[in-house]
Protein backbone atom coordinates (compact mmCIF):
# COMPACT_ATOMS: atom_id res chain seq x y z
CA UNK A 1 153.36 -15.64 -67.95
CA UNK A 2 151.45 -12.82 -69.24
CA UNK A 3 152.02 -13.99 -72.88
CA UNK A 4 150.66 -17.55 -71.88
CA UNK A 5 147.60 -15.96 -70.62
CA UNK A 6 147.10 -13.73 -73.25
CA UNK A 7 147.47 -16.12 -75.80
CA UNK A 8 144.71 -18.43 -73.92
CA UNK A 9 142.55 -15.62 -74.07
CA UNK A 10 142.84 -15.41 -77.68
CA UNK A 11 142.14 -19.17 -77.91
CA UNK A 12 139.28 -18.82 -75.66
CA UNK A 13 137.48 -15.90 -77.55
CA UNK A 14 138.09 -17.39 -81.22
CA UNK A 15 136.65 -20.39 -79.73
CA UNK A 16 133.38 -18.63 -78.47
CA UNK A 17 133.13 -16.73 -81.48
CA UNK A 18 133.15 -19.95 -83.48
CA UNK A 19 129.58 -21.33 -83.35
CA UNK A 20 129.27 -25.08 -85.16
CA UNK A 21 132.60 -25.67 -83.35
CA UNK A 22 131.19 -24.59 -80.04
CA UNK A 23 128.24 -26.89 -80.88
CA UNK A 24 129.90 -29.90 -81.63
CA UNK A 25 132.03 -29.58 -78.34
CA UNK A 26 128.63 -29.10 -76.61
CA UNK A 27 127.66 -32.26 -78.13
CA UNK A 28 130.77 -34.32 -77.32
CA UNK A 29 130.78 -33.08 -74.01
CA UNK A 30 127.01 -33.94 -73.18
CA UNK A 31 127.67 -37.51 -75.36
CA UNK A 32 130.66 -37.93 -72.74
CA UNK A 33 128.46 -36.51 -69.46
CA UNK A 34 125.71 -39.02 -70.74
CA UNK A 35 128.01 -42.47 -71.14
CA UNK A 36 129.84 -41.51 -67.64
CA UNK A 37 126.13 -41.64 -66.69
CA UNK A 38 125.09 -44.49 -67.84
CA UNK A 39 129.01 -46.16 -67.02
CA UNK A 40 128.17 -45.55 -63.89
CA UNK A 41 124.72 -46.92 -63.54
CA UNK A 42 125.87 -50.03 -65.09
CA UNK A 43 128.51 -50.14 -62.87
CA UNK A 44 126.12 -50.04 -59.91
CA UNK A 45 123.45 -53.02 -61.61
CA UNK A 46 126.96 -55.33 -61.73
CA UNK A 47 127.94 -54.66 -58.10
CA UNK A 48 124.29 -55.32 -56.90
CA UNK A 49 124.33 -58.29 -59.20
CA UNK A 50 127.38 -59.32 -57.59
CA UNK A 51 125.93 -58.94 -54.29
CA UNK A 52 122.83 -61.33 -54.55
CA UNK A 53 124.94 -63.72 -55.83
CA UNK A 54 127.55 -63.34 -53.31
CA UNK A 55 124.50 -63.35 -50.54
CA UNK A 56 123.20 -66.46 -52.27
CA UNK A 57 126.52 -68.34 -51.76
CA UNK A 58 126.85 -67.05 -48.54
CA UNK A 59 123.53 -68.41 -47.36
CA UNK A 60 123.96 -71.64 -48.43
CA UNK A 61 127.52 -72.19 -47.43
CA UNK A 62 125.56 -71.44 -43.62
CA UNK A 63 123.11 -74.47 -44.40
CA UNK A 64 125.86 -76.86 -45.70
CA UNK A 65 127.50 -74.93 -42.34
CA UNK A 66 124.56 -76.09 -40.23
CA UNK A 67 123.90 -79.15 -41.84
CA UNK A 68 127.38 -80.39 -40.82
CA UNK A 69 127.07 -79.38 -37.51
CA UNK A 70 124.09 -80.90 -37.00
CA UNK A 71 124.96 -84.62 -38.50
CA UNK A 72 128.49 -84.25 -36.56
CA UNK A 73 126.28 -82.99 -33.31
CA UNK A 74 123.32 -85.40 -33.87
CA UNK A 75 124.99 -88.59 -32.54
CA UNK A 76 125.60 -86.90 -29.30
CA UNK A 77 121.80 -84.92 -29.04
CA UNK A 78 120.36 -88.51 -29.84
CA UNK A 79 122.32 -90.21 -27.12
CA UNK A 80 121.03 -87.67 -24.53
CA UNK A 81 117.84 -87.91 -25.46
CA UNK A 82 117.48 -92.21 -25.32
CA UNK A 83 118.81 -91.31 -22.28
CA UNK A 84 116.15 -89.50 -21.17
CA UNK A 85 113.64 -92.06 -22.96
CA UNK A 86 115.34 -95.08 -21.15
CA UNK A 87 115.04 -93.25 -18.01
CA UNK A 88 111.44 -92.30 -18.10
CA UNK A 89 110.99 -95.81 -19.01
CA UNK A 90 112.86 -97.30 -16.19
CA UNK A 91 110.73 -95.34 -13.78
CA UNK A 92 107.28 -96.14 -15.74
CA UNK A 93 108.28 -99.50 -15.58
CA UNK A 94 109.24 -99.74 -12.03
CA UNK A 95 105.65 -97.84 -11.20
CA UNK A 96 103.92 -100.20 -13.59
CA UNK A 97 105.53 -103.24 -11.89
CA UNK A 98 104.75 -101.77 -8.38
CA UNK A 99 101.27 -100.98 -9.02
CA UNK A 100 100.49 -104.69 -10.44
CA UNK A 101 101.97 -106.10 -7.38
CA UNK A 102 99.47 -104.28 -5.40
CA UNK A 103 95.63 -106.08 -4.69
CA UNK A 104 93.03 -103.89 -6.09
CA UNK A 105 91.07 -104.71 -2.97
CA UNK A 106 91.91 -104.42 0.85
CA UNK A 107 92.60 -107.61 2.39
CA UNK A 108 89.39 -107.07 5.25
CA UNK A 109 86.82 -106.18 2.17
CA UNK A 110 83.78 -107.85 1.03
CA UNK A 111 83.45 -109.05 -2.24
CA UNK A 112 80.18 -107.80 -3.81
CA UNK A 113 78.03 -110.48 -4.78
């Protein structure tokens, strides 16, 4: 284990002491640190992307959602409501045909001549 060691050691220092190849792994590493970077921002702008679109579809699957509902619904919400039409018609009728059978005078009145 020792010799392991000791021979990374060596690797390690003849590596520091060896400047344009310390640069250039510098440089790869930073080139590297840099496209993780922007990997990973681009990464984020697709999954956002994704998103809207995903939001967009959902949204309008919920109108073509509602819009169903409704039309299958509407027969039924229509019916109730001539319902209620016919029935507030019945009874302005009935008041309608009451109050014409009525005089507009009293039978002992004068006429005003």
């Amino acid at each position: 284990m020792k010799i392991v060691f000791s021979e990374l050691k060596q690797h390690a220092s003849a590596f520091w002491q060896n400047r344009p190849l310390r640069k250039r792994v510098g440089w790869g590493l930073g080139i590297f640190l840099v496209l993780q970077l922007y990997f990973v921002r681009e990464l984020i702008a697709a999954e956002l992307i994704f998103g809207m679109l995903f939001l967009f579809l959902f949204a309008l699957a919920g109108i073509f959602y509602f819009i169903g509902t409704v039309g299958m619904n509407g027969r039924e919400w229509a019916e109730a409501g001539a319902r209620v039409v016919a029935v507030s018609a019945r009874r302005g009728y009935s008041a309608l045909e009451d109050i014409s059978k009525k005089p507009f005078r009293h039978p002992h009145s004068e006429s005003a001549q």
